[in-house]
C-alpha atoms as a PDB file:
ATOM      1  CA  UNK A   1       0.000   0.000   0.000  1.00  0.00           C
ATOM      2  CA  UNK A   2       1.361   2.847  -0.854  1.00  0.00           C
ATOM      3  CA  UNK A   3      -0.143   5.763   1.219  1.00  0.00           C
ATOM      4  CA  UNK A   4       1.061   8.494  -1.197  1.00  0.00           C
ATOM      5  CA  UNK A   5      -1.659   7.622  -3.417  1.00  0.00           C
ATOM      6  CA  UNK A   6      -3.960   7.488  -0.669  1.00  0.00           C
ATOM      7  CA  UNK A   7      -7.138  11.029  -1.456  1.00  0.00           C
ATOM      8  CA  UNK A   8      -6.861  13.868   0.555  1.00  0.00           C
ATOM      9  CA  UNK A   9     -10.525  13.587   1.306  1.00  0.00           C
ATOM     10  CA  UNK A  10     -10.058   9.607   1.855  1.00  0.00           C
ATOM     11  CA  UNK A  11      -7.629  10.868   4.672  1.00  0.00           C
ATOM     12  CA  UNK A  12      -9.905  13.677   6.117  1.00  0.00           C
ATOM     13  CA  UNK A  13     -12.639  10.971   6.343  1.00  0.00           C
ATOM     14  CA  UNK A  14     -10.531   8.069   8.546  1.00  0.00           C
ATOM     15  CA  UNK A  15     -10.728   9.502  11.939  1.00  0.00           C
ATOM     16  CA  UNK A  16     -14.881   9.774  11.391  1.00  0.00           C
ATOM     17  CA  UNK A  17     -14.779   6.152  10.835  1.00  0.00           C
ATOM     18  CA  UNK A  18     -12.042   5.375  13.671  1.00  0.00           C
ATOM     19  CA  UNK A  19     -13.966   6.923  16.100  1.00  0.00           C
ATOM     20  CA  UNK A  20     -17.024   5.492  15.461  1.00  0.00           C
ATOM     21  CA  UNK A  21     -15.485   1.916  15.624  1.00  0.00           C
ATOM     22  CA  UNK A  22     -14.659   3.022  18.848  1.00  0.00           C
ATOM     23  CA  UNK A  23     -18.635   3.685  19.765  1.00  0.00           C
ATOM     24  CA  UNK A  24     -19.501   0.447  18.002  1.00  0.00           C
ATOM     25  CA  UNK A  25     -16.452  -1.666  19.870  1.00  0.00           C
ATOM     26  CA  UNK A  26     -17.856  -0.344  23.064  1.00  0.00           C
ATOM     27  CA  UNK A  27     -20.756  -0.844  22.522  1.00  0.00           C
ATOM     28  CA  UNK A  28     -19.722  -4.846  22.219  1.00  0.00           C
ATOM     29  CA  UNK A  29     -20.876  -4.699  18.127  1.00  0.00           C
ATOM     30  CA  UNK A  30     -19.134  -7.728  16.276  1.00  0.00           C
ATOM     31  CA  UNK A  31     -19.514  -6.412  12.947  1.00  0.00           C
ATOM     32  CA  UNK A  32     -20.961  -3.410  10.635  1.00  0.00           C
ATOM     33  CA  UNK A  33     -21.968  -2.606   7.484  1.00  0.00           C
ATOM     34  CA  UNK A  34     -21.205   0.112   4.953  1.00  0.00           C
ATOM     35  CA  UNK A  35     -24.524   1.110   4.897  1.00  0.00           C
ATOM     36  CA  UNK A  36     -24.468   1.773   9.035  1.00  0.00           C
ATOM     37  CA  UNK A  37     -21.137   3.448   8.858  1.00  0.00           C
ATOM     38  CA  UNK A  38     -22.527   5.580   6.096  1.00  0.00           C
ATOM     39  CA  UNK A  39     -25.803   6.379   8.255  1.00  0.00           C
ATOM     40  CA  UNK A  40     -23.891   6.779  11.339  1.00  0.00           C
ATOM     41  CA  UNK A  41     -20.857   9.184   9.805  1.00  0.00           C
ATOM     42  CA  UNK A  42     -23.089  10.963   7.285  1.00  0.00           C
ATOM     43  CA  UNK A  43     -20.773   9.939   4.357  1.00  0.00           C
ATOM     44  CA  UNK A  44     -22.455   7.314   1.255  1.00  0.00           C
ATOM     45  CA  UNK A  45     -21.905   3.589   1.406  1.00  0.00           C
ATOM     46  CA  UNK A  46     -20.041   4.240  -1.929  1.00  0.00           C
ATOM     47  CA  UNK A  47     -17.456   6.588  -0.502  1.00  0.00           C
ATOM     48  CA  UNK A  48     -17.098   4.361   2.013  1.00  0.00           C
ATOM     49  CA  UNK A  49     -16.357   1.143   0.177  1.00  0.00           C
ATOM     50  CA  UNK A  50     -13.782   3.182  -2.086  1.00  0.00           C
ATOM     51  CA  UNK A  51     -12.092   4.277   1.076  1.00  0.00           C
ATOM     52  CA  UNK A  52     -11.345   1.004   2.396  1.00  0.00           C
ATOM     53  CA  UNK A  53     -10.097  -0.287  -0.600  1.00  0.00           C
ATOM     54  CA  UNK A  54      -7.793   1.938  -1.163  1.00  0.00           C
ATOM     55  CA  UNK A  55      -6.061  -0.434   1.670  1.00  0.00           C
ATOM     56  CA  UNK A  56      -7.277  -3.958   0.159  1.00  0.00           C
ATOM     57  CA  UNK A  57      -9.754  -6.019   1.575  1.00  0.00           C
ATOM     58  CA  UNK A  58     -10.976  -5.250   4.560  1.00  0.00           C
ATOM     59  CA  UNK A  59     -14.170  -6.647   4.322  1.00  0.00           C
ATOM     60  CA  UNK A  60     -16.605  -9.054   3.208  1.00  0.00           C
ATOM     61  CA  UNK A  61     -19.482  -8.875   0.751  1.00  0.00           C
ATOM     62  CA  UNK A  62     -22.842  -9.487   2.056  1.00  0.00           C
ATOM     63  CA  UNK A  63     -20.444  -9.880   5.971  1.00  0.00           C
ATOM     64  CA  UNK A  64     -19.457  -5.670   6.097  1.00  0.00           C
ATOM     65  CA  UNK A  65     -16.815  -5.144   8.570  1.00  0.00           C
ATOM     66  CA  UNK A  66     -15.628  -7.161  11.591  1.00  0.00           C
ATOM     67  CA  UNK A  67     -15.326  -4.157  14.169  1.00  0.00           C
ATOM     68  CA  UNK A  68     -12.520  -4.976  16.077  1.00  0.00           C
ATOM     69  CA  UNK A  69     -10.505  -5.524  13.031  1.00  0.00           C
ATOM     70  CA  UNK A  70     -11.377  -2.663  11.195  1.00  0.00           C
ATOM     71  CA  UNK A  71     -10.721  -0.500  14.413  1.00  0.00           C
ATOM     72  CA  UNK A  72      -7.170  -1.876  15.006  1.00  0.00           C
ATOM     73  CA  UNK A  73      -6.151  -1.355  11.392  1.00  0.00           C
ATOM     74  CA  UNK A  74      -6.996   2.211  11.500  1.00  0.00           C
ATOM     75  CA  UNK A  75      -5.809   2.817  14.490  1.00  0.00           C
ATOM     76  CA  UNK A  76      -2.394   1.680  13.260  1.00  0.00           C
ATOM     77  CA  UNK A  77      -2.848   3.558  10.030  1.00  0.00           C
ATOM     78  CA  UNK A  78      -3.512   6.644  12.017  1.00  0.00           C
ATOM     79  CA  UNK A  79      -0.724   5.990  14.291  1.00  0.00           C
ATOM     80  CA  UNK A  80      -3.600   6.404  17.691  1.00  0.00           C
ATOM     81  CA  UNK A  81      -1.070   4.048  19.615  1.00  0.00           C
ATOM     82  CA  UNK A  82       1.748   6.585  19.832  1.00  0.00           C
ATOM     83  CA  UNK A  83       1.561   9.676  21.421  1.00  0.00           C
ATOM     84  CA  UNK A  84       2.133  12.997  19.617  1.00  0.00           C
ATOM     85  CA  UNK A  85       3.094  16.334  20.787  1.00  0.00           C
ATOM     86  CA  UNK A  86       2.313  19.232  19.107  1.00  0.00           C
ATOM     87  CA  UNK A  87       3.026  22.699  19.833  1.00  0.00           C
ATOM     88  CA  UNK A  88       0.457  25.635  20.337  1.00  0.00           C
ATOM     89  CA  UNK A  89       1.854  29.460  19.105  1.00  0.00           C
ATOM     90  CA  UNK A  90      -0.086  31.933  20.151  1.00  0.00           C
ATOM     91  CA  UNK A  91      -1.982  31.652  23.463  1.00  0.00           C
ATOM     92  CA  UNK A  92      -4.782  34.596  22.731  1.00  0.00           C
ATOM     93  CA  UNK A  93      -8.660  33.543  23.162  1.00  0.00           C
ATOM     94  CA  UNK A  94      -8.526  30.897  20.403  1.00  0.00           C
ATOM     95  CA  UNK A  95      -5.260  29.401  21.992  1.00  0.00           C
ATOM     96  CA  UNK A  96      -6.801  29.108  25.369  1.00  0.00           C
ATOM     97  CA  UNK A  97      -9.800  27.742  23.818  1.00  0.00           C
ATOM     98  CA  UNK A  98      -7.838  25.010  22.367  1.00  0.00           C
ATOM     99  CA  UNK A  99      -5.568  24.625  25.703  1.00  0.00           C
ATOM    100  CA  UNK A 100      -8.968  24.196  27.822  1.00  0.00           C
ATOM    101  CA  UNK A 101     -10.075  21.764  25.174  1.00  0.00           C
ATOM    102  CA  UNK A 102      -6.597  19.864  24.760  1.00  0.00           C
ATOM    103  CA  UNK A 103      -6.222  16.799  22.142  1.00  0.00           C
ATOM    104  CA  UNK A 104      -5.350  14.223  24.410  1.00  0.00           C
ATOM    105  CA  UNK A 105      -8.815  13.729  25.902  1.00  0.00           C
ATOM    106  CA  UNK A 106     -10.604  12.602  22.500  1.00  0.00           C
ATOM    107  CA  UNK A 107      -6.997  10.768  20.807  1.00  0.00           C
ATOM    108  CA  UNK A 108      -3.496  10.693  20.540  1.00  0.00           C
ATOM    109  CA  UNK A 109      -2.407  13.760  20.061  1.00  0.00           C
ATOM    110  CA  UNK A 110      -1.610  16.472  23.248  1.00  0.00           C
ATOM    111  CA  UNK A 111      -0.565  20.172  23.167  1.00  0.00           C
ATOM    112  CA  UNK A 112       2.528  19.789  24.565  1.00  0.00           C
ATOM    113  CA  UNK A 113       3.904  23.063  24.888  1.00  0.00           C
ATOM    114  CA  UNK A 114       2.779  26.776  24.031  1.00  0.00           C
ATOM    115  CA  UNK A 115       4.492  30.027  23.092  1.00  0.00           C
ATOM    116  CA  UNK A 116       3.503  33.591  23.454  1.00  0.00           C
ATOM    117  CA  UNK A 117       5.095  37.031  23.845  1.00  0.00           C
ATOM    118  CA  UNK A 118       2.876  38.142  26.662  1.00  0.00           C
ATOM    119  CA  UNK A 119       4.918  38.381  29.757  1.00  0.00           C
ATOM    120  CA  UNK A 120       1.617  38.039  32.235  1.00  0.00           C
ATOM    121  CA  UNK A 121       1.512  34.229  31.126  1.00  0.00           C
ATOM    122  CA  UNK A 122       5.396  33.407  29.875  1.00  0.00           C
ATOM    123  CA  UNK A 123       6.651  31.014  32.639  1.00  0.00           C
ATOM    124  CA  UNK A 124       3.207  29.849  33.436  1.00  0.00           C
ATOM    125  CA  UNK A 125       1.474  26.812  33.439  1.00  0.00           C
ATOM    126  CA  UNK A 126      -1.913  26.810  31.921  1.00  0.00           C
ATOM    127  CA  UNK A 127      -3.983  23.557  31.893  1.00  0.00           C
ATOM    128  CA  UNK A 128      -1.271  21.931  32.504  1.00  0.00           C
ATOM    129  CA  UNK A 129       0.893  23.212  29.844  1.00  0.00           C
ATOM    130  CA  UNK A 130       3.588  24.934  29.732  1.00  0.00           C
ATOM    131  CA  UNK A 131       3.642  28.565  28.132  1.00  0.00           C
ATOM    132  CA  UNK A 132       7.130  29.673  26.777  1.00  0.00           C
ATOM    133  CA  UNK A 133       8.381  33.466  26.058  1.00  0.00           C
ATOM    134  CA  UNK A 134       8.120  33.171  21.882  1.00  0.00           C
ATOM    135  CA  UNK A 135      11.961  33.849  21.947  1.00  0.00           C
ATOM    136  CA  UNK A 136      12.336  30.131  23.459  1.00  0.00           C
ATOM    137  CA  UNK A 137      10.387  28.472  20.182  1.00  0.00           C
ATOM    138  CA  UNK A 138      12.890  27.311  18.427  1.00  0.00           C
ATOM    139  CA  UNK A 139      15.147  25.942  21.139  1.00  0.00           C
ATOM    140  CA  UNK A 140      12.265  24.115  22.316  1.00  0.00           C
ATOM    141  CA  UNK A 141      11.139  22.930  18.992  1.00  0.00           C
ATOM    142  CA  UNK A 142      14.097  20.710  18.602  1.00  0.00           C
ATOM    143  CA  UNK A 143      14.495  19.645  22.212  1.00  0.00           C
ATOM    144  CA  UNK A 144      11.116  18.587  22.420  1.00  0.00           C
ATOM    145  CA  UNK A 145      10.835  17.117  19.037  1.00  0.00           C
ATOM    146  CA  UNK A 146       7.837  18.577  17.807  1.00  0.00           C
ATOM    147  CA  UNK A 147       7.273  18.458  14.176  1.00  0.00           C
ATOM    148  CA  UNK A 148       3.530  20.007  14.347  1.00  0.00           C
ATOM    149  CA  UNK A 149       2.316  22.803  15.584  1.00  0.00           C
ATOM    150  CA  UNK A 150      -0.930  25.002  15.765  1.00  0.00           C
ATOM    151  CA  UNK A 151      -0.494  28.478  14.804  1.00  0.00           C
ATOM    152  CA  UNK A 152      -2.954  31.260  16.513  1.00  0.00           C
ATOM    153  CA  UNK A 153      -0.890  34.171  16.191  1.00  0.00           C
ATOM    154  CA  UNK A 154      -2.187  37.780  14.633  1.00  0.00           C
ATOM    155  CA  UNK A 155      -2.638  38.172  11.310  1.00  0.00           C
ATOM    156  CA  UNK A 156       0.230  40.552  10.434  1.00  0.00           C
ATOM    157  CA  UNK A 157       2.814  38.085  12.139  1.00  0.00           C
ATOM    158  CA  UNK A 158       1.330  34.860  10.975  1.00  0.00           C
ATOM    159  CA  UNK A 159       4.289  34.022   7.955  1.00  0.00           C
ATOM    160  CA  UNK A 160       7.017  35.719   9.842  1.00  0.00           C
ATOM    161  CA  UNK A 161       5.782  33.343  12.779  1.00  0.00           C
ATOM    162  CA  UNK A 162       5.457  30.027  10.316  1.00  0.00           C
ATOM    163  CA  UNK A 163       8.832  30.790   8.729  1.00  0.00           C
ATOM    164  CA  UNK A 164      10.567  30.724  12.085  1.00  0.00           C
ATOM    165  CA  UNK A 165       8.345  27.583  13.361  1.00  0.00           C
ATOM    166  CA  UNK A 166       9.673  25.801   9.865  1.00  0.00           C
ATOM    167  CA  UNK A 167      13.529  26.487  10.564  1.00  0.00           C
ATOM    168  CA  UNK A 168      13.290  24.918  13.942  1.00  0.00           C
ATOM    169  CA  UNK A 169      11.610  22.078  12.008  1.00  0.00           C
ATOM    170  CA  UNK A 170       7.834  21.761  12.056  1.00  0.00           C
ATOM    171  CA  UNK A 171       6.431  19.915   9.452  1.00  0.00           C
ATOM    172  CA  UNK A 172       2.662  20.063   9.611  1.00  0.00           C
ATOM    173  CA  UNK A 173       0.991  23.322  10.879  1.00  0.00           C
ATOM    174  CA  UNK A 174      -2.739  23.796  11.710  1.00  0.00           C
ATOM    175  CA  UNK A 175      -3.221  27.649  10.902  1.00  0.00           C
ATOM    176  CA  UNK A 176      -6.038  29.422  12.430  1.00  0.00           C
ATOM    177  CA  UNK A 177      -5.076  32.869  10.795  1.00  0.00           C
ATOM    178  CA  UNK A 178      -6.722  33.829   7.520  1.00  0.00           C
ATOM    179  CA  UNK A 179      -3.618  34.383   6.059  1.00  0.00           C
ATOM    180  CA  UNK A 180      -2.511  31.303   3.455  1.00  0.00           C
ATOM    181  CA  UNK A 181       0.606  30.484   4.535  1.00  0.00           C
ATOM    182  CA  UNK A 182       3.321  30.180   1.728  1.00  0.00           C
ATOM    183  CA  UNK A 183       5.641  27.413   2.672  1.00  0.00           C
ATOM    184  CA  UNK A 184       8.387  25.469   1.227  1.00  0.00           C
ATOM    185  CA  UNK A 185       7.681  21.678  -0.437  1.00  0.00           C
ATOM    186  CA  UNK A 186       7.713  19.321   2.301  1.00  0.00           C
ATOM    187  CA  UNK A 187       5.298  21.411   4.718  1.00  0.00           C
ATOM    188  CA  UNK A 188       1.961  20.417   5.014  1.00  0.00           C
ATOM    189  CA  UNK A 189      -0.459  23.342   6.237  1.00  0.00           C
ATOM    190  CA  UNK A 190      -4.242  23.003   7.463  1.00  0.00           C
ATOM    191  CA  UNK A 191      -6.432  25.708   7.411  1.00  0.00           C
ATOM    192  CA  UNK A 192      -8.611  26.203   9.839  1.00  0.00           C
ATOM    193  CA  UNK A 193     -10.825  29.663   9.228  1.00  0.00           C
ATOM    194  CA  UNK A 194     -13.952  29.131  11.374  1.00  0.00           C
ATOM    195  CA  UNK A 195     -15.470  33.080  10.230  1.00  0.00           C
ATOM    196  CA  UNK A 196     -15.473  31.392   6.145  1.00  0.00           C
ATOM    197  CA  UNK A 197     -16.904  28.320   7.015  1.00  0.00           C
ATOM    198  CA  UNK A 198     -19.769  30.498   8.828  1.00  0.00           C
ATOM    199  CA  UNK A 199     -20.166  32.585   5.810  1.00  0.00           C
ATOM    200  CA  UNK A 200     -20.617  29.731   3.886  1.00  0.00           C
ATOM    201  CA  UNK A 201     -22.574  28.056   5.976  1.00  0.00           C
ATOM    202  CA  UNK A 202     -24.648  31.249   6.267  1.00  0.00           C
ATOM    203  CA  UNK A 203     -25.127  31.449   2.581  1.00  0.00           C
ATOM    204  CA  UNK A 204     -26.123  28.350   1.875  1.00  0.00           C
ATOM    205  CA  UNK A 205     -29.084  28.236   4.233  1.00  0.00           C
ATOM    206  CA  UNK A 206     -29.789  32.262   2.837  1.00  0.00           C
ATOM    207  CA  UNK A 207     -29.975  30.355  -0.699  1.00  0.00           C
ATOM    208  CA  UNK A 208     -33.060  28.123   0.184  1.00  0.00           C
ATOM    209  CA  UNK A 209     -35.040  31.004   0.852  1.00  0.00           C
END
């Protein structure tokens, strides 16, 4: 298998299913179909299928999906049983919503560390992570290992910010600024811009009308 090949949107759609799996496991459920998953997870049986078999077979006609099975390969293929640390810049009111709310309660990943330039929380410990004076990033970057990182800085700082979160080598960065980040090849970037996805949101339901 080569996960290269592997959709974007295929990708985006695995942690629905994995965490459903782990409702259905719980729940003691043997097997499932595609047609439950694709009731349960709001995505068509179709998609569904096609996912999977972009990994081979892991299921049966007219059987669906042993549970447990399906559940541990994902869980692999999402790497849930190691832990990952990412970093958190910018520790404004999005930051501290996202400290409060921390990773490591629904999966495998944990804020690890944070980074700010406000002196009044520098040195601190908020929900039990550490906040670091900005000038500290890239020393603790490497030390720490961190390779992703979740950028909630202003606006007018956001690429000067990225460009000096790539040097100490992050890899992946979930950006909650507007601004599209221009990185180099090798650097994956989410964006994450909660006021478009209103808008859009907004306009479709307007377009019913």
């Amino acid at each position: 298998m080569d996960e290269s090949n592997i959709p974007g949107a295929t990708a985006k759609r695995l942690p629905l299913y994995y965490r459903y799996l782990i409702f259905l496991d719980d729940a003691g459920k043997k097997r499932v179909s595609s047609a439950e998953l694709a009731e349960a997870v709001q995505v068509d049986s179709v998609s569904i299928r096609r996912d999977f078999s972009y990994f081979g077979a892991l299921g049966k006609p007219g059987y669906g999906y042993e549970v447990k099975g399906l559940l541990s390969f994902l869980k692999k293929i999402l790497n849930q049983d190691i832990l990952t640390n990412v970093a958190l810049v910018g520790v404004g009111h999005m930051g501290h919503a996202l400290l409060n709310y921390n990773f490591k309660r629904t999966n495998n990943i944990r804020i690890s560390a944070a980074f700010d330039i406000n002196k009044k929380i520098t040195g601190r410990i908020l929900c039990g992570v550490p906040v670091y004076d900005i000038n500290e990033m890239h020393q603790q970057l490497q030390d720490q290992q961190i390779n992703i990182a979740i950028l909630c800085v202003p606006q007018d700082v956001a690429q000067k910010t990225a460009d000096e979160m790539i040097t100490a080598g992050i890899k992946g960065i979930m950006n909650f600024t507007p601004i599209r980040l221009i990185v180099p090849h090798g650097v994956r970037v989410q964006n994450v811009d909660l006021a478009t996805e209103l808008q859009t949101l907004n306009y479709f339901l307007n377009s019913r009308k």
